[in-house]
PDB file of N, CA and C in Angstrom:
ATOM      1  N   UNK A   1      59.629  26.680 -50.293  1.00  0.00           N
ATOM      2  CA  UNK A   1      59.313  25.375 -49.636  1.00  0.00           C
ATOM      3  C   UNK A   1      60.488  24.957 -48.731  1.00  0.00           C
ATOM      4  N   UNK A   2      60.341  24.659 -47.421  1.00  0.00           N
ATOM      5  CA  UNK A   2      61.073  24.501 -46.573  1.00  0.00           C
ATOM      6  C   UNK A   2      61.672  22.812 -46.956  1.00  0.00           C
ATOM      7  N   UNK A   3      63.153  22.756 -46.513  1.00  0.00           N
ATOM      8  CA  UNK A   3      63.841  21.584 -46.935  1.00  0.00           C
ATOM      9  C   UNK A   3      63.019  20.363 -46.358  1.00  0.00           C
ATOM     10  N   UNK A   4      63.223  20.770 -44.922  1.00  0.00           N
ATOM     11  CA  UNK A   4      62.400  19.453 -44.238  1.00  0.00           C
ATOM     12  C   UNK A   4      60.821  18.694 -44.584  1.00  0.00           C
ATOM     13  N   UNK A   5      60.022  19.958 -45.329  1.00  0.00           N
ATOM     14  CA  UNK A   5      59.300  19.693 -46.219  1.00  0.00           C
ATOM     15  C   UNK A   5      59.401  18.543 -47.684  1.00  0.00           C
ATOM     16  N   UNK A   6      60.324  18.614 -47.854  1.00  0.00           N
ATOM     17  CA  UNK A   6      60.867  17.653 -49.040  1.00  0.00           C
ATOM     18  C   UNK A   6      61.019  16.556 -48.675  1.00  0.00           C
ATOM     19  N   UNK A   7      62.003  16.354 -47.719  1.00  0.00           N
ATOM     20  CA  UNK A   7      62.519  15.373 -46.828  1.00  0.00           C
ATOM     21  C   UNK A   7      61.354  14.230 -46.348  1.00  0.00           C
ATOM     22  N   UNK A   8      60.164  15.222 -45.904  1.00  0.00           N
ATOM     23  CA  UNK A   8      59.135  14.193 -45.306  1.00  0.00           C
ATOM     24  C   UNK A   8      58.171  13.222 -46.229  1.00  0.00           C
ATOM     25  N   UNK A   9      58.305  14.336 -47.214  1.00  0.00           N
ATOM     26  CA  UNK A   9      57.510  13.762 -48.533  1.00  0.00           C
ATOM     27  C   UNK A   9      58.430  12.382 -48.924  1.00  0.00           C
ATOM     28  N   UNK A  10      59.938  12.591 -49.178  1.00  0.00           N
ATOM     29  CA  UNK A  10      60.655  11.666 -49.847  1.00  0.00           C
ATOM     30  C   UNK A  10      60.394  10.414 -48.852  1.00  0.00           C
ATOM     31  N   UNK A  11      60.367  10.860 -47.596  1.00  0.00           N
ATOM     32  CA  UNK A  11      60.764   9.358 -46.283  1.00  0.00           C
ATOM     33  C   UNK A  11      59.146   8.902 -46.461  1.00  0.00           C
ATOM     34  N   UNK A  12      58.118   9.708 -46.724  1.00  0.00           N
ATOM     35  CA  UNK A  12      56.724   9.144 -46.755  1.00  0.00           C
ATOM     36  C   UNK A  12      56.617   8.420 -48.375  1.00  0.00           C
ATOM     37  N   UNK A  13      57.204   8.864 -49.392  1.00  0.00           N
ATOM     38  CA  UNK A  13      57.007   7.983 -50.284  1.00  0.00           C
ATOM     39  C   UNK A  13      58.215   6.902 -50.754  1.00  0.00           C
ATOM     40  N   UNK A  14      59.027   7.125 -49.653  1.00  0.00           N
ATOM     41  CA  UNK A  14      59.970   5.426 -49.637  1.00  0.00           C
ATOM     42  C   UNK A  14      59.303   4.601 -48.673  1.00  0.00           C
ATOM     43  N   UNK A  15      58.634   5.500 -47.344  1.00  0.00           N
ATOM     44  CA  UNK A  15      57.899   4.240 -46.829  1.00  0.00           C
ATOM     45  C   UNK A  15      56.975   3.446 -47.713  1.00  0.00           C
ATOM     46  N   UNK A  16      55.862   4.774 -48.576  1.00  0.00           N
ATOM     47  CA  UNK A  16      54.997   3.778 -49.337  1.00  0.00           C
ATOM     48  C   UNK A  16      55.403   2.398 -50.495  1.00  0.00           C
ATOM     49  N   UNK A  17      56.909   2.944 -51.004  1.00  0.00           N
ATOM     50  CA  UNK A  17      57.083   1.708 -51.335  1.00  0.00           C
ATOM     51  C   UNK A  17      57.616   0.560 -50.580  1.00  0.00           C
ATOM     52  N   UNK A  18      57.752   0.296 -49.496  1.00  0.00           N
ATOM     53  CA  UNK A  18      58.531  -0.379 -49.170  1.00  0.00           C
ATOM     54  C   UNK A  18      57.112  -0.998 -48.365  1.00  0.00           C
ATOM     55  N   UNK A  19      55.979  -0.604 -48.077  1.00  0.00           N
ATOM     56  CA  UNK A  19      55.009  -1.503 -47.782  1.00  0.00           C
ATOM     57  C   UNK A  19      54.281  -1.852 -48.795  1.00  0.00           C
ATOM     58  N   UNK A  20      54.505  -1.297 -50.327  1.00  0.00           N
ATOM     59  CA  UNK A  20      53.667  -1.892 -51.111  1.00  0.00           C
ATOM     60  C   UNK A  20      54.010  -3.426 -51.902  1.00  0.00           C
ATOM     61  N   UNK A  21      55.751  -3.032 -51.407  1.00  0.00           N
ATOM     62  CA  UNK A  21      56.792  -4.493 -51.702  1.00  0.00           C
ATOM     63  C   UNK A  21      56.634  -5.565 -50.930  1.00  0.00           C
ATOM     64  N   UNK A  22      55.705  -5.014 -49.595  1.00  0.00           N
ATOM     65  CA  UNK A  22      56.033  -6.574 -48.862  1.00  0.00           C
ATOM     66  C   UNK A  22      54.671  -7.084 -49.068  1.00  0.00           C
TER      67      UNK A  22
END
């Protein structure tokens, strides 16, 4: 699994929290 693969997942599930906070 390619790094940047990880990366996108992590930035897509800090976005999801950070719109489920507001």
């Amino acid at each position: 699994m390619p790094r940047s693969s990880e990366k996108k997942i992590k930035d897509g599930k800090i976005q999801n929290q950070e719109h489920e906070n507001r």
